[in-house]
Protein backbone atom coordinates (compact mmCIF):
# COMPACT_ATOMS: atom_id res chain seq x y z
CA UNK A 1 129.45 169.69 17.85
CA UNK A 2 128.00 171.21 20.92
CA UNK A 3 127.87 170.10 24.20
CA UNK A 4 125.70 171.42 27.35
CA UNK A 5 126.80 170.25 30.50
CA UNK A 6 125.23 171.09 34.18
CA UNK A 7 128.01 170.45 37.34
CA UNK A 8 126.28 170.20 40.49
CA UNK A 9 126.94 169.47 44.13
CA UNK A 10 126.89 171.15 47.38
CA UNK A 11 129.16 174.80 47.92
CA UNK A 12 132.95 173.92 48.07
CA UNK A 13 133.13 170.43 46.12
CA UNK A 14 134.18 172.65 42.96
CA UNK A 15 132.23 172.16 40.51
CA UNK A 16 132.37 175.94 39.41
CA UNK A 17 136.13 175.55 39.42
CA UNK A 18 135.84 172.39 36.98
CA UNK A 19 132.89 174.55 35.09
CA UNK A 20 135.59 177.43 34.48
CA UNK A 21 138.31 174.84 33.97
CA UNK A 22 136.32 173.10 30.84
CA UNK A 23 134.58 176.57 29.47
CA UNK A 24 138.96 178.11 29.42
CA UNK A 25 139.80 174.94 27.81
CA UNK A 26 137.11 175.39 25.42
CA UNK A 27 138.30 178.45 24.37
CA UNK A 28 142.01 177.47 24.02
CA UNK A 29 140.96 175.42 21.47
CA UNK A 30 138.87 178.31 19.32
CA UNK A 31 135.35 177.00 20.33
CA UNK A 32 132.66 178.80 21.62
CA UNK A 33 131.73 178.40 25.08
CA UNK A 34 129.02 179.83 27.96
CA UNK A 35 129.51 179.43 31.42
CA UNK A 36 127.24 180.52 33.81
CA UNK A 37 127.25 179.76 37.69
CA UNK A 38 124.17 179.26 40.03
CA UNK A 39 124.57 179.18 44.09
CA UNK A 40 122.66 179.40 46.75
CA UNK A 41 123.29 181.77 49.65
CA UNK A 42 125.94 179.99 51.39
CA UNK A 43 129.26 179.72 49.63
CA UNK A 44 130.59 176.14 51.57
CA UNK A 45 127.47 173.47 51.98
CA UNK A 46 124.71 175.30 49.92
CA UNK A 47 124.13 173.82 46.81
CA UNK A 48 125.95 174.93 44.17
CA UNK A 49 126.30 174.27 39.58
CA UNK A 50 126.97 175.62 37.02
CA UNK A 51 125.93 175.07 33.39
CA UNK A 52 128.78 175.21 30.52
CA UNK A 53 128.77 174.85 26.89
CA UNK A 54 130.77 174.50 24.31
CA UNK A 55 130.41 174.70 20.78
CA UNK A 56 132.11 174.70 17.25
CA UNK A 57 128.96 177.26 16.27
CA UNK A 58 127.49 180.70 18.18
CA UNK A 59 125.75 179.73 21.20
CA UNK A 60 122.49 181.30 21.37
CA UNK A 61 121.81 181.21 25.17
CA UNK A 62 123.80 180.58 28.19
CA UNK A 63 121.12 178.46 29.93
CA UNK A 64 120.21 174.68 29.54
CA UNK A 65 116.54 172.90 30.77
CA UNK A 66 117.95 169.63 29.11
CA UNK A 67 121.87 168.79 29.42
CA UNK A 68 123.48 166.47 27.10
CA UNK A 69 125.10 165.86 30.29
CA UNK A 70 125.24 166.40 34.10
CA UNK A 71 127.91 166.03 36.28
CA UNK A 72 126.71 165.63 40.09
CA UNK A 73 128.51 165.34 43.01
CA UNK A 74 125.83 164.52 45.32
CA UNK A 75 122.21 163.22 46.07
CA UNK A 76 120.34 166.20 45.79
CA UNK A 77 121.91 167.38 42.42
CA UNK A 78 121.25 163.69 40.98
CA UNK A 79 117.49 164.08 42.07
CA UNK A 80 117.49 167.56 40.26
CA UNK A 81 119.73 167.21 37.23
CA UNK A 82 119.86 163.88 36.59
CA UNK A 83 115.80 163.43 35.07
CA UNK A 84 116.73 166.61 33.23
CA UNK A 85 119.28 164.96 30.64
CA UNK A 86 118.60 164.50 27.23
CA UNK A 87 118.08 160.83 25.93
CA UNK A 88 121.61 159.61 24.95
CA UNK A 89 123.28 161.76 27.01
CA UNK A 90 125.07 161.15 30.00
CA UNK A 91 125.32 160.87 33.85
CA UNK A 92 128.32 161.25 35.50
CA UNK A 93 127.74 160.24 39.24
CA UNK A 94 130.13 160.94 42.07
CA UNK A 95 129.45 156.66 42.96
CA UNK A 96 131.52 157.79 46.74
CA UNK A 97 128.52 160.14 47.70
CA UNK A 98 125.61 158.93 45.87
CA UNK A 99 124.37 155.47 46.32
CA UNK A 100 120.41 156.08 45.03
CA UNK A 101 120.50 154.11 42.08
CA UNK A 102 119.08 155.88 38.33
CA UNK A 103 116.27 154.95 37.05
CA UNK A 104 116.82 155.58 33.60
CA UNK A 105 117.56 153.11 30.52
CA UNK A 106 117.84 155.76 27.75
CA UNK A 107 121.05 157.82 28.97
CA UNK A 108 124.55 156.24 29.78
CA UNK A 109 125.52 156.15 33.43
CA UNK A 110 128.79 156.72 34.47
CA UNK A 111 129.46 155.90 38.12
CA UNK A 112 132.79 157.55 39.44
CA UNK A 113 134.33 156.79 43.03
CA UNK A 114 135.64 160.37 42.91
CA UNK A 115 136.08 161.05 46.45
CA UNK A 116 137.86 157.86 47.22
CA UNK A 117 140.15 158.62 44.09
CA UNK A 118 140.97 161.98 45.75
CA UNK A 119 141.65 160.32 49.07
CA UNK A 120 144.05 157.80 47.54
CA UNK A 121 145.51 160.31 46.05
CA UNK A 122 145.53 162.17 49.33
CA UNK A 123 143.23 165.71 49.04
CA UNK A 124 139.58 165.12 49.07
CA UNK A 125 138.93 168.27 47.30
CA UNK A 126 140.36 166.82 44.15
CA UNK A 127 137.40 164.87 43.78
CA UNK A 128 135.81 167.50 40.79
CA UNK A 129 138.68 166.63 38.78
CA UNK A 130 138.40 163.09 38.56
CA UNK A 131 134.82 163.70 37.90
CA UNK A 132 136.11 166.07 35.15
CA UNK A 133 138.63 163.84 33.68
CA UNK A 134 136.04 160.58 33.05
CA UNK A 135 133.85 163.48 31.55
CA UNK A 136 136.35 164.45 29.41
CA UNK A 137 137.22 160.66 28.55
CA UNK A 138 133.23 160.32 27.89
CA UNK A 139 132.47 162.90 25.65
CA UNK A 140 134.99 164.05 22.98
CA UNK A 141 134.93 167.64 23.25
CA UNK A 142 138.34 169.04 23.89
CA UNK A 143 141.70 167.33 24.94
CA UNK A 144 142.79 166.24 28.57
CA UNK A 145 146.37 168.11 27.92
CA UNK A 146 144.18 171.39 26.77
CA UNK A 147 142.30 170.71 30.05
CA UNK A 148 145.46 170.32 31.74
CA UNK A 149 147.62 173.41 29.82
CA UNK A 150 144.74 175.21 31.50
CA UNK A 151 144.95 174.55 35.34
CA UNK A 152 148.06 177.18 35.79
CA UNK A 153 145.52 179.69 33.99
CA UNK A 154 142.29 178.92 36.14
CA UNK A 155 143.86 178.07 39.65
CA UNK A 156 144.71 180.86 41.75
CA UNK A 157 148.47 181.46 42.19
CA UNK A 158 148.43 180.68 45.60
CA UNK A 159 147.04 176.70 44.59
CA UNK A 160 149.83 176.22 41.25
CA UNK A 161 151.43 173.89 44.27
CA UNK A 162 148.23 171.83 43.88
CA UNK A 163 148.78 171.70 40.00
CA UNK A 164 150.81 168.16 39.87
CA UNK A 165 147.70 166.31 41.89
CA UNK A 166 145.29 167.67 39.92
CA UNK A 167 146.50 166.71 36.81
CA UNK A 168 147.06 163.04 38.35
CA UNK A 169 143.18 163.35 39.31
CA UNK A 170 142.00 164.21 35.87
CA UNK A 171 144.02 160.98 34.69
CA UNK A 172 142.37 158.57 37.11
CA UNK A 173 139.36 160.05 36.00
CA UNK A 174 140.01 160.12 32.19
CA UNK A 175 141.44 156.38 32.65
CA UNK A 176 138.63 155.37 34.59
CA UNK A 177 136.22 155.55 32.00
């Protein structure tokens, strides 16, 4: 099985911190994965993704013109990434941000009131992990405790305090869906 997945959104919604969360988790389990961030000049509010895949064979090529899936935390990522998918695939829209419907019939929508998730659970910036979680509940391609088992090793020292509400955001997520 292999999987390409673009994460998209605008600089400091963390969607390169999800992208290295699901490439480590990848590799806990012995698969092959890529990731490879893209961002524009300015580090909070530029536009920011990442694409990552994982594999059970060699992966060829870091790079991916059509996703099996895109994850995108706002407007201007949908408008990008979203066309791009690959018939089947999937959409995995951040439903708190993004209110421009899809027009597309031949890919599976998944609409996911991240940030208002996060706020409930009372950190906004804990919205990429719910997004990450219903991913992870969507497509089969390695294990919400792997994912989990793998915060302590992707998360800066300083954030292992954060640890216990993002694990409770990948759940909402992952039960979401």
């Amino acid at each position: 099985m292999k999987q390409e997945i673009i994460m998209a959104g605008f600089g400091g919604q963390g969607v390169m911190s999800i992208g290295r969360l699901l490439a480590y988790a990848g590799m806990k389990e012995d698969k092959e994965v890529s990731w490879m961030p893209s961002y524009g000049p300015e580090m909070r509010g530029g536009t920011a993704n990442c694409t990552v895949i994982v594999s059970d064979e060699k992966i060829p090529a870091p790079v991916s013109s059509h996703p099996d899936t895109a994850i995108v935390m706002n407007l201007p990522s949908q408008d990008k990434f979203g066309p791009k998918v690959k018939e089947n695939g999937h959409l995995l829209v951040n439903s708190s941000l993004i209110e421009k419907e899809v027009d597309r019939d031949d890919i599976n929508i998944i609409n996911v009131p991240a940030n208002e998730i996060a706020d409930e659970l009372g950190n906004t910036r804990v919205a990429n992990m719910v997004m990450l979680g219903a991913y992870i509940a969507a497509v089969d391609i390695v294990s919400l405790d792997t994912v989990k088992d793998s915060l302590k090793n992707v998360l800066p020292e300083r954030r292992h305090n954060l640890i216990p509400m993002n694990e409770e955001a990948l759940d909402r997520g992952y039960n979401l869906v």
